[in-house]
C-alpha atoms as a PDB file:
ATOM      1  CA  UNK A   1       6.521  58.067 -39.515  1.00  0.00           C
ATOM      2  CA  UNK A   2       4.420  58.479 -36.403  1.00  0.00           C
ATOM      3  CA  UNK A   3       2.797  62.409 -36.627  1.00  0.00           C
ATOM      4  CA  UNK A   4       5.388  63.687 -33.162  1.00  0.00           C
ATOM      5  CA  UNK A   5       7.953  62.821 -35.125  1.00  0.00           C
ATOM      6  CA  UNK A   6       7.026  64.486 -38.165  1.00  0.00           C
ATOM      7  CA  UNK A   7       6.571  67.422 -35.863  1.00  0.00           C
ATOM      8  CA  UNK A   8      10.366  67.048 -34.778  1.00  0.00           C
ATOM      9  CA  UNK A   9      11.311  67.357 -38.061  1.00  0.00           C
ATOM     10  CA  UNK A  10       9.576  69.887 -39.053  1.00  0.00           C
ATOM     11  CA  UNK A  11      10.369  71.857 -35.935  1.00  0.00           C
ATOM     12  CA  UNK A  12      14.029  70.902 -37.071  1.00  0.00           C
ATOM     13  CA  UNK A  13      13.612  72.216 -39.931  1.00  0.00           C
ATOM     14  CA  UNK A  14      11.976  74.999 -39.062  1.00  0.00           C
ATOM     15  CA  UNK A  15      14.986  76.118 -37.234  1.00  0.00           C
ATOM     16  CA  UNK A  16      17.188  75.313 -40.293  1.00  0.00           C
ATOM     17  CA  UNK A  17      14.810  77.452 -42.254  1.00  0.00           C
ATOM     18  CA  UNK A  18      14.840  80.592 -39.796  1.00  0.00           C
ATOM     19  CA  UNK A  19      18.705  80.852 -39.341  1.00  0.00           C
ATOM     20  CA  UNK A  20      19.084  81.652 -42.816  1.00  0.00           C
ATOM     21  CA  UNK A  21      16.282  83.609 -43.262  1.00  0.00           C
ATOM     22  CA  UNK A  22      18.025  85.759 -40.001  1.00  0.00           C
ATOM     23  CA  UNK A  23      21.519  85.460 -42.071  1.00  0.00           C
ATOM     24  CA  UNK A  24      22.585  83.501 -39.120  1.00  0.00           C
ATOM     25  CA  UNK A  25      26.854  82.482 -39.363  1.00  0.00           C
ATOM     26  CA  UNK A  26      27.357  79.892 -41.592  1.00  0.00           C
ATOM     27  CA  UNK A  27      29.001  78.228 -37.812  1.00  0.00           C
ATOM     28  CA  UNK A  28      25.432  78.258 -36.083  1.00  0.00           C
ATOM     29  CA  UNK A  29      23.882  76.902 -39.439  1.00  0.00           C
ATOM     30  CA  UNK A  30      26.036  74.202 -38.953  1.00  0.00           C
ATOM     31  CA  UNK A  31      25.708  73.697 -35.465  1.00  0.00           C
ATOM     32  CA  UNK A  32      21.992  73.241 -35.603  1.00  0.00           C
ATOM     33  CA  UNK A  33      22.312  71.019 -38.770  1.00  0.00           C
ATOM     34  CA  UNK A  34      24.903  68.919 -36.483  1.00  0.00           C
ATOM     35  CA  UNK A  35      21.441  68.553 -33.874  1.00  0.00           C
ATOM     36  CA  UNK A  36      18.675  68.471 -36.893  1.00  0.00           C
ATOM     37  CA  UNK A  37      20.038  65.907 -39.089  1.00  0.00           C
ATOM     38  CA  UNK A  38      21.258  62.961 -37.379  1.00  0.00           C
ATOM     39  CA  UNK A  39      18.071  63.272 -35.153  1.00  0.00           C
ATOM     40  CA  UNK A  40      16.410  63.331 -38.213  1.00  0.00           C
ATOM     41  CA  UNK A  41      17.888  60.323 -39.825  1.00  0.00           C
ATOM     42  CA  UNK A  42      17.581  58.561 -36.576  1.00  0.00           C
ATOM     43  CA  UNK A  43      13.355  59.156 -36.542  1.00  0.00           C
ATOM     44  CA  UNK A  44      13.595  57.688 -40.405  1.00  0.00           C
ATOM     45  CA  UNK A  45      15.835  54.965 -38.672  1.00  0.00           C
ATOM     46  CA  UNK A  46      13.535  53.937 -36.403  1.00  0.00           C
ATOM     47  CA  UNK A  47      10.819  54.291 -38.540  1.00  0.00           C
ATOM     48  CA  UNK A  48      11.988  51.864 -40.826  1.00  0.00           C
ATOM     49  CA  UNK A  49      12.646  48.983 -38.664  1.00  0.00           C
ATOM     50  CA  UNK A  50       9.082  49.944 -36.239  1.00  0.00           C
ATOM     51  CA  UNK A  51       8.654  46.541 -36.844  1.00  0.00           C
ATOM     52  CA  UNK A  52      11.559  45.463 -33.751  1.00  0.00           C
ATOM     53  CA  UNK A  53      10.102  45.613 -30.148  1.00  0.00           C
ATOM     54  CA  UNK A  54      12.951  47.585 -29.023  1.00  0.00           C
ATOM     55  CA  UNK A  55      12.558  50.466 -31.730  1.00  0.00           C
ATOM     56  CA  UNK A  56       8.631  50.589 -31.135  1.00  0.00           C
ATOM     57  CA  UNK A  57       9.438  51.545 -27.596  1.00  0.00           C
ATOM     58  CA  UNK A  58      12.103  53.940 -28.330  1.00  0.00           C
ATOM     59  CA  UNK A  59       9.787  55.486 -30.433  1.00  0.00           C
ATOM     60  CA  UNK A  60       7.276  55.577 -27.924  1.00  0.00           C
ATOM     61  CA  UNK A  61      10.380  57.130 -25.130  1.00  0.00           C
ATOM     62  CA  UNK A  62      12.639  59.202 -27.225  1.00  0.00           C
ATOM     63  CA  UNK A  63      10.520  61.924 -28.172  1.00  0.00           C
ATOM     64  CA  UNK A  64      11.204  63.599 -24.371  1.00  0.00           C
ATOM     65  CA  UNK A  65      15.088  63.628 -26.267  1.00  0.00           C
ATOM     66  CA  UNK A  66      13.378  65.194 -29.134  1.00  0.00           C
ATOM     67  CA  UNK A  67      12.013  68.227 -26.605  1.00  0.00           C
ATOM     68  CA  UNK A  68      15.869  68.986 -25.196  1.00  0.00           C
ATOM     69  CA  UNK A  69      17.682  68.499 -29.098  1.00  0.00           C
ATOM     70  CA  UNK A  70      14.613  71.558 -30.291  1.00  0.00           C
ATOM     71  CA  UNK A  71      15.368  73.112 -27.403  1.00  0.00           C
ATOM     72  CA  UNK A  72      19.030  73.106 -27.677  1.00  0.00           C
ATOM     73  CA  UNK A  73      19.185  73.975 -31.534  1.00  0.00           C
ATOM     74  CA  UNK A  74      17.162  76.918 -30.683  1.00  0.00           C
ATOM     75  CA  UNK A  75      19.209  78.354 -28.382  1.00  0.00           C
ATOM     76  CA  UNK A  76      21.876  78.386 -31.022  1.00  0.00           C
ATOM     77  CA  UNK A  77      20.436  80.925 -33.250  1.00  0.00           C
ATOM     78  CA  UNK A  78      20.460  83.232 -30.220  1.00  0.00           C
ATOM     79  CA  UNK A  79      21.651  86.760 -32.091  1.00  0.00           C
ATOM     80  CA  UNK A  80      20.836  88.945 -28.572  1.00  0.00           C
ATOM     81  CA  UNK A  81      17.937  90.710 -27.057  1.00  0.00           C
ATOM     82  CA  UNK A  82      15.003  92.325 -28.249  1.00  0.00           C
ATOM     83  CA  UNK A  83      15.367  95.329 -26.155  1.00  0.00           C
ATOM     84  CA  UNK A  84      11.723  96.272 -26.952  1.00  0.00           C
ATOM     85  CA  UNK A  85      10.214  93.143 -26.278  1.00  0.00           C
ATOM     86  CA  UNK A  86      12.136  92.609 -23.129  1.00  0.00           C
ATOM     87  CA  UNK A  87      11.113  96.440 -21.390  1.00  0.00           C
ATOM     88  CA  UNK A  88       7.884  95.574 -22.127  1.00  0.00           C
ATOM     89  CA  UNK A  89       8.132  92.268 -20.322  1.00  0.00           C
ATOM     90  CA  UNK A  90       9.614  93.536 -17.491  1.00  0.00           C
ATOM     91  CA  UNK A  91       7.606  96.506 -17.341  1.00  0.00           C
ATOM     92  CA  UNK A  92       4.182  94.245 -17.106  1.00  0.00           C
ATOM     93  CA  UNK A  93       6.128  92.219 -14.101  1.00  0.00           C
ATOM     94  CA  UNK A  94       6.848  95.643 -12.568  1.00  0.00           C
ATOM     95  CA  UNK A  95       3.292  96.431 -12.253  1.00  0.00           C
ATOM     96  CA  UNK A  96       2.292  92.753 -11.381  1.00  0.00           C
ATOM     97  CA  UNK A  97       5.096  93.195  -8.116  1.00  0.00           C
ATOM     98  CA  UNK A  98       3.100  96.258  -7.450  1.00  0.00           C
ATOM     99  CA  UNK A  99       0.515  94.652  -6.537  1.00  0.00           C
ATOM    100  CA  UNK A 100       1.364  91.530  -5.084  1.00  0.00           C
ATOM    101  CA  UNK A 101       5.107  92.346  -4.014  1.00  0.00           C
ATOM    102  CA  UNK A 102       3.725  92.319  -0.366  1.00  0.00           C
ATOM    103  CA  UNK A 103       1.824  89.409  -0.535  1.00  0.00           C
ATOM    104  CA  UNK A 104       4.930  87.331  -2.165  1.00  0.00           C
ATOM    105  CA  UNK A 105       7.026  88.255   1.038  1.00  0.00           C
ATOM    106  CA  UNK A 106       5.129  87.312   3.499  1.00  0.00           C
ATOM    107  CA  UNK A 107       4.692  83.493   1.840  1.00  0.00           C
ATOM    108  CA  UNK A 108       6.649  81.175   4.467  1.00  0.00           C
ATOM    109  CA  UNK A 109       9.973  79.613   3.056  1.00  0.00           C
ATOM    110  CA  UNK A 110       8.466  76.560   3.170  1.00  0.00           C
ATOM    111  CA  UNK A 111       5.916  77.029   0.233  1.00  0.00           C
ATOM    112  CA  UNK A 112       8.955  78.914  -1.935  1.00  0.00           C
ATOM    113  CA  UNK A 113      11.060  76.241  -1.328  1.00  0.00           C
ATOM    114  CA  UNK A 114       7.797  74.168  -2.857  1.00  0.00           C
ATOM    115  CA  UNK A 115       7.491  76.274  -5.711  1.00  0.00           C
ATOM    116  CA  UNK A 116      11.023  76.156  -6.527  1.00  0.00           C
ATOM    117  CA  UNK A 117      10.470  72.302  -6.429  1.00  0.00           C
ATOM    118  CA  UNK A 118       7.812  72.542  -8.711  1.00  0.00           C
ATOM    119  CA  UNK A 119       9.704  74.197 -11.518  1.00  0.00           C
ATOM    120  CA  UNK A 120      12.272  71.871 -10.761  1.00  0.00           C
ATOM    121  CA  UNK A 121       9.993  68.730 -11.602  1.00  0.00           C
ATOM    122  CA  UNK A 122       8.771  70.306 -15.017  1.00  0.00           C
ATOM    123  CA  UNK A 123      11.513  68.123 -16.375  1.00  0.00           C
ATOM    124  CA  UNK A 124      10.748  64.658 -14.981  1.00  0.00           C
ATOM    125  CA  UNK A 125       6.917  65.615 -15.336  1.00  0.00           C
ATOM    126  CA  UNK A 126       6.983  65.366 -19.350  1.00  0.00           C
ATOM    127  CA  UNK A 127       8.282  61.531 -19.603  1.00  0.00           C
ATOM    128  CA  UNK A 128       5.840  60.456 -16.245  1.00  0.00           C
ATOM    129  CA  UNK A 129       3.400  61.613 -18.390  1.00  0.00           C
ATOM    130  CA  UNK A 130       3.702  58.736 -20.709  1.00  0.00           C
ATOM    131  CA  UNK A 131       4.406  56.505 -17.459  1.00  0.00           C
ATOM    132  CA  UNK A 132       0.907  57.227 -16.612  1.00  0.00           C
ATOM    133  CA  UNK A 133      -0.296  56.217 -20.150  1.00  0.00           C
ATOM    134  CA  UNK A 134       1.452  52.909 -19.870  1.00  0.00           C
ATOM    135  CA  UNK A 135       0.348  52.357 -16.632  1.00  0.00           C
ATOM    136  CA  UNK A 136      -3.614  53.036 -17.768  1.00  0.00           C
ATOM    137  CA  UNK A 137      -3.386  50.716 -20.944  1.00  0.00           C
ATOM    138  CA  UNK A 138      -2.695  53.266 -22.479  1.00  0.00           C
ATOM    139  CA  UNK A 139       0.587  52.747 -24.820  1.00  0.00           C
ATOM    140  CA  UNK A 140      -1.021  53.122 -28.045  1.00  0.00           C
ATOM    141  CA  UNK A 141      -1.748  56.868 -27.137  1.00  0.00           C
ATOM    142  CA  UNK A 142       2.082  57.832 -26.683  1.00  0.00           C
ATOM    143  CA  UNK A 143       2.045  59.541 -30.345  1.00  0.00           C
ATOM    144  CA  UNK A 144      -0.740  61.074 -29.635  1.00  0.00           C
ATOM    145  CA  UNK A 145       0.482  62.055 -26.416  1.00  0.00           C
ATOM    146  CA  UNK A 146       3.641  63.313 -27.544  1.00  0.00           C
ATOM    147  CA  UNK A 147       2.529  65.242 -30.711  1.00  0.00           C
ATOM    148  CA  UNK A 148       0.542  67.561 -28.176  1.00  0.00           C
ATOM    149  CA  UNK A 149       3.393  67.806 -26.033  1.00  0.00           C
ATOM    150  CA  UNK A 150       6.178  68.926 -28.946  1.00  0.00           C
ATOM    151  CA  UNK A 151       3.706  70.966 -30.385  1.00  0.00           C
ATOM    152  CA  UNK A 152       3.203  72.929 -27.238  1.00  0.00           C
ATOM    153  CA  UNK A 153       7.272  72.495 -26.363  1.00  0.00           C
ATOM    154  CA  UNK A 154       8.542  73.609 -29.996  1.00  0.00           C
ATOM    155  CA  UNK A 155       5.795  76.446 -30.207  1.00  0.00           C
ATOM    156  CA  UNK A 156       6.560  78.428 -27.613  1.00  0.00           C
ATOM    157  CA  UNK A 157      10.943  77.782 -28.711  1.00  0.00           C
ATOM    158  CA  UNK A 158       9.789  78.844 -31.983  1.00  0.00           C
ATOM    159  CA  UNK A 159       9.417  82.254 -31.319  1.00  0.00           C
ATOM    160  CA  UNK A 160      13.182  82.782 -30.052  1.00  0.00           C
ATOM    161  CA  UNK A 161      14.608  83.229 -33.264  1.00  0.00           C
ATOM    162  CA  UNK A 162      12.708  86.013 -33.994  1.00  0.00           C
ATOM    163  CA  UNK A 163      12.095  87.708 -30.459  1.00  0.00           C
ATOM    164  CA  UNK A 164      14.693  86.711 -28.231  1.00  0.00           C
ATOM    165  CA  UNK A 165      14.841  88.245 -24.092  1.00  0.00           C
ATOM    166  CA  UNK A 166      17.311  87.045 -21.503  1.00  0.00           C
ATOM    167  CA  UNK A 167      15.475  85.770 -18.361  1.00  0.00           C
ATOM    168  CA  UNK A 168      14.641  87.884 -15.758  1.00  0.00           C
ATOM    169  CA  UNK A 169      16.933  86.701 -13.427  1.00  0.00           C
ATOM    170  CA  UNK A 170      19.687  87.811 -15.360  1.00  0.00           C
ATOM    171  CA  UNK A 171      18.528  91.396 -15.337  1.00  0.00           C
ATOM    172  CA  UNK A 172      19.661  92.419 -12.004  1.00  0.00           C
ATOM    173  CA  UNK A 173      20.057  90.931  -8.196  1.00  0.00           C
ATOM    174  CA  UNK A 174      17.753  88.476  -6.818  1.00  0.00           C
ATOM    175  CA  UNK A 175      14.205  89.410  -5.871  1.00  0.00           C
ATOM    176  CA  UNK A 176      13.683  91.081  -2.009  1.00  0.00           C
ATOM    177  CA  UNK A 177      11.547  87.773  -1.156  1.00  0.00           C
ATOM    178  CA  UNK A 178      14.251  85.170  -2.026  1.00  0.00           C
ATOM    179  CA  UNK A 179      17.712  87.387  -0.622  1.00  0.00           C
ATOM    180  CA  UNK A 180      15.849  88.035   2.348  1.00  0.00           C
ATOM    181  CA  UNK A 181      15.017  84.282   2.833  1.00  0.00           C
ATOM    182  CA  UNK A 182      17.893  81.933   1.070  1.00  0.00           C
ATOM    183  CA  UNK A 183      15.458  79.375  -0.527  1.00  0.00           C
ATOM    184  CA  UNK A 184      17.586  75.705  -0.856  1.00  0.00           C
ATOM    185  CA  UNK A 185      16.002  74.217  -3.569  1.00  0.00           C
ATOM    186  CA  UNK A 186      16.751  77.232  -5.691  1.00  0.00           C
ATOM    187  CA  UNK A 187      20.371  76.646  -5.190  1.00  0.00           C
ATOM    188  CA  UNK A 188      19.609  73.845  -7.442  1.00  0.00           C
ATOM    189  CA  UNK A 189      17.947  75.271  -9.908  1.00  0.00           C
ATOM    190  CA  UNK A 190      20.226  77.732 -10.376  1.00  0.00           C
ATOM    191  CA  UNK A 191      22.776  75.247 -10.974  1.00  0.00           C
ATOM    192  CA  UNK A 192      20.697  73.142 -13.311  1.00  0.00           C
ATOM    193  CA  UNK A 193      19.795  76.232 -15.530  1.00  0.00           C
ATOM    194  CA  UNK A 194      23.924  77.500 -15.471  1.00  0.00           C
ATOM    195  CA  UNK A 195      25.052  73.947 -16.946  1.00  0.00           C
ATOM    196  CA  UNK A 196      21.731  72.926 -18.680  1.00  0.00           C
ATOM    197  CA  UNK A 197      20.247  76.423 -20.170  1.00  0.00           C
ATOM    198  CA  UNK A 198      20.535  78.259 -23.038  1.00  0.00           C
ATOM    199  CA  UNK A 199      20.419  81.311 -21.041  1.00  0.00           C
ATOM    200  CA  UNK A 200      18.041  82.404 -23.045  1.00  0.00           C
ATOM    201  CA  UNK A 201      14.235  83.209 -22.041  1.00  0.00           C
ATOM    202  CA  UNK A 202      11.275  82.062 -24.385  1.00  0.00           C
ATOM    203  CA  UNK A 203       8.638  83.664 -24.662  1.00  0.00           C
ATOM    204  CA  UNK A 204       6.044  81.755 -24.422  1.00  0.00           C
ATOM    205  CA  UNK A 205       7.358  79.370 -21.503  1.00  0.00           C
ATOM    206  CA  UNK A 206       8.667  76.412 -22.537  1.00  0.00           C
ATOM    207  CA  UNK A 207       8.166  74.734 -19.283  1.00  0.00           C
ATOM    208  CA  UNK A 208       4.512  76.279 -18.637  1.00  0.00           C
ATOM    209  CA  UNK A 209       3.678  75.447 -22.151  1.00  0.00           C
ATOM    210  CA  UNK A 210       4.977  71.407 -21.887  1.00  0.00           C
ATOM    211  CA  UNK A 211       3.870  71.102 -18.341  1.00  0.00           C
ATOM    212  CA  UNK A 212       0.235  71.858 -19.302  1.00  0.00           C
ATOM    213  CA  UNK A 213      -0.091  70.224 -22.943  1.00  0.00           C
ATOM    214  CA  UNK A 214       0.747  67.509 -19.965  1.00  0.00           C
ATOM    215  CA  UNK A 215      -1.866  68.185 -17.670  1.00  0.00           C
ATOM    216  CA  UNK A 216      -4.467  68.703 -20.004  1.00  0.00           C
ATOM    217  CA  UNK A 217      -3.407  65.588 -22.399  1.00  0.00           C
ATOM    218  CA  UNK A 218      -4.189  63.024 -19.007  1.00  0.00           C
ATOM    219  CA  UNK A 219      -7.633  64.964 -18.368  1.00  0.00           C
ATOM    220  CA  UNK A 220      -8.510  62.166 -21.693  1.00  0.00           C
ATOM    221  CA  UNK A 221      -6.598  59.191 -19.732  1.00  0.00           C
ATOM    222  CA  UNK A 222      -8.665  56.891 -17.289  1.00  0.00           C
ATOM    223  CA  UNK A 223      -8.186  57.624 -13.602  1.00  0.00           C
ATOM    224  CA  UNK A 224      -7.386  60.535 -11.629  1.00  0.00           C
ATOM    225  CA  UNK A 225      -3.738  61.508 -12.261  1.00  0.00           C
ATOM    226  CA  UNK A 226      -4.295  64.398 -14.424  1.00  0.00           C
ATOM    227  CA  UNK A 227      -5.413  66.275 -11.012  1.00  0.00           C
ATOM    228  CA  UNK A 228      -1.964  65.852  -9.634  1.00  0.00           C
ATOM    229  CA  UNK A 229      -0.437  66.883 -13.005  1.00  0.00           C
ATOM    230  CA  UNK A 230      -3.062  70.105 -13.434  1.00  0.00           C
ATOM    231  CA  UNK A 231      -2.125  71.138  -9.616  1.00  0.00           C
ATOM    232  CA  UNK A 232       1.656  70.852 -10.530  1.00  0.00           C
ATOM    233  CA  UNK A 233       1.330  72.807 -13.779  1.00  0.00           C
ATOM    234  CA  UNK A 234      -0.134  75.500 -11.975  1.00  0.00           C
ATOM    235  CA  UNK A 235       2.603  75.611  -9.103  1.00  0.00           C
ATOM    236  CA  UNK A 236       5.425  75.138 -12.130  1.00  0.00           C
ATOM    237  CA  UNK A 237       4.190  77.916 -13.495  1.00  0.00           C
ATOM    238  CA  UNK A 238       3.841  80.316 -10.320  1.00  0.00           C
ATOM    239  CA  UNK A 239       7.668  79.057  -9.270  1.00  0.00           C
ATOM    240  CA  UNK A 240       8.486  80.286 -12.585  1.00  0.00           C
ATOM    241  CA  UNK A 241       7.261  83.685 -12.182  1.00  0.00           C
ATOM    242  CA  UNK A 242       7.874  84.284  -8.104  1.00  0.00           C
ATOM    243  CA  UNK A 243      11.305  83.039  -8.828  1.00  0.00           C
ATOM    244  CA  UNK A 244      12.346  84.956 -11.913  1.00  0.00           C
ATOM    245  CA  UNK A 245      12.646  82.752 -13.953  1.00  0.00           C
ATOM    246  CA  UNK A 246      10.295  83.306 -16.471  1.00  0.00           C
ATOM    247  CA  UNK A 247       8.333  86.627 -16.771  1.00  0.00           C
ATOM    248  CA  UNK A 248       4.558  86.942 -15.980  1.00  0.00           C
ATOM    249  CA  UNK A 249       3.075  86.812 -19.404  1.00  0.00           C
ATOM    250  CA  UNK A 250       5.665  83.899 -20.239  1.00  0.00           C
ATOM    251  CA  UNK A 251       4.125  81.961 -18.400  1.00  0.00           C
ATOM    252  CA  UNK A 252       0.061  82.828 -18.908  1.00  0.00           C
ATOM    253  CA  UNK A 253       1.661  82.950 -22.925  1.00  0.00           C
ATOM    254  CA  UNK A 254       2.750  78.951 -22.436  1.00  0.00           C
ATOM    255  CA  UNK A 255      -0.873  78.339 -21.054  1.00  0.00           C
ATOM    256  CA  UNK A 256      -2.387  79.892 -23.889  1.00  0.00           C
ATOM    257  CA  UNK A 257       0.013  77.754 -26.392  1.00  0.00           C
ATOM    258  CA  UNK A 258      -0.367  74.351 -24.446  1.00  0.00           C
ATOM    259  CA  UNK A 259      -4.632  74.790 -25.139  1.00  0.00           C
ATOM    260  CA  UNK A 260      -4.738  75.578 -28.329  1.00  0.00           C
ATOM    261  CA  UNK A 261      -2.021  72.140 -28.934  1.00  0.00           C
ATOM    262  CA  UNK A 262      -4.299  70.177 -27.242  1.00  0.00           C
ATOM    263  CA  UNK A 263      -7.359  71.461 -29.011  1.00  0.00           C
ATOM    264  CA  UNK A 264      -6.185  72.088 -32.199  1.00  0.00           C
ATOM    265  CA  UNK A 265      -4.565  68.225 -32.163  1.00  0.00           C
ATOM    266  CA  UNK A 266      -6.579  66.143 -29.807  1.00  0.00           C
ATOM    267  CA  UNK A 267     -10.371  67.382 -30.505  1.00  0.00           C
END
């Protein structure tokens, strides 16, 4: 098997491992086993027959799949809160508003409703990734490329199981700067984290942490794109904390995670 999908597994695993060790239900151990072992059998599957045109290139595609099955097992081992983890959280952002509260109201609408957009892309942003690789010549790079990218992803999930906040959007009203100012593309967001979330916050950022193992894996492609990717990892990443959606050190914690991925697995 290719090294990404070992990682899945692993990751799957992982999960498997950490619900009992938490004397999660025997009802969430299944439901995670329902996720973790027919996409495991289907990575052996594939493996198998690599041979077939078609299977090489799902291999080479389904790993962004792989991301949202990790993501969604994880969220089923959700036992509540760490209260102590969370104040603390919130408590840094506090201080963080402090200081730049005034400057995040006056920003025009125009460059929330472009942050918002940004955090909205994170989730296109991981398969045009490998688009770029393909388009460079690049094809034989998408393991590569992808164990980087779960490493980063499946790092910063694995730490739910064990310290688990809610987001801080769900702590209380929306922020002065976006009830003042009714931002549209948030609208969206909103309703693509109600049907598509765990409604669960990790910590580190899932979508800082991808978005920059990302970034940082095109800085080793030919050409230029990894400047538009590095500029929209950075704006992902501020949308996520001017919006509420993640908290402050979430997102600096993804960064942190999404460097030592790519140097730990691609130097």
């Amino acid at each position: 098997m290719r090294t990404s999908e070992w990682v899945t597994v692993a990751y799957l695993a992982y999960l498997l491992a950490s619900g009992a060790v938490r004397r999660a239900s025997a009802r969430k151990l299944w439901r995670v086993a329902v996720l973790a072992v027919p996409t495991s059998a289907l990575i052996a599957l594939l493996a198998h027959i690599d041979a077939s045109p078609v299977a090489s290139a799902l291999r080479d595609w389904l790993p962004g799949a792989y991301v949202l099955v990790g993501y969604r097992a994880t969220g089923l081992l959700y036992s509540g809160p760490n209260a102590a983890l969370e104040a603390r959280l919130a408590a840094i952002d506090a201080r963080l508003f402090a200081r730049l509260g005034a400057l995040v109201l006056r920003l025009p609408r125009a460059v929330l409703e472009a942050l918002e957009l940004a955090y909205l892309l994170c989730y296109p942003l991981v398969p045009a990734g490998l688009g770029v690789l393909y388009l460079t010549g690049q094809r034989t790079r998408a393991d590569a490329y992808w164990t980087v990218v779960l490493a980063a992803a499946f790092a910063a999930y694995g730490v739910l199981p064990w310290a688990a906040t809610r987001p801080p959007r769900a702590l209380g009203p929306a922020p002065w700067w976006l009830a003042r100012r009714p931002v549209t593309v948030r609208r969206l967001n909103l309703r693509v984290l109600e049907h598509g979330s765990i409604q669960v916050n990790t910590f580190p950022s899932g979508h800082a942490a991808s978005a920059w193992a990302v970034a940082l894996f095109l800085m080793t492609a030919p050409g230029a794109a990894w400047v538009a990717f590095t500029a929209l990892a950075a704006t992902i990443g501020a949308g996520a904390f001017v919006g509420r959606y993640h908290y402050g050190l979430d997102v600096v914690a993804g960064l942190l995670v999404a460097v030592l991925a790519f140097v730990l697995l691609v130097r």
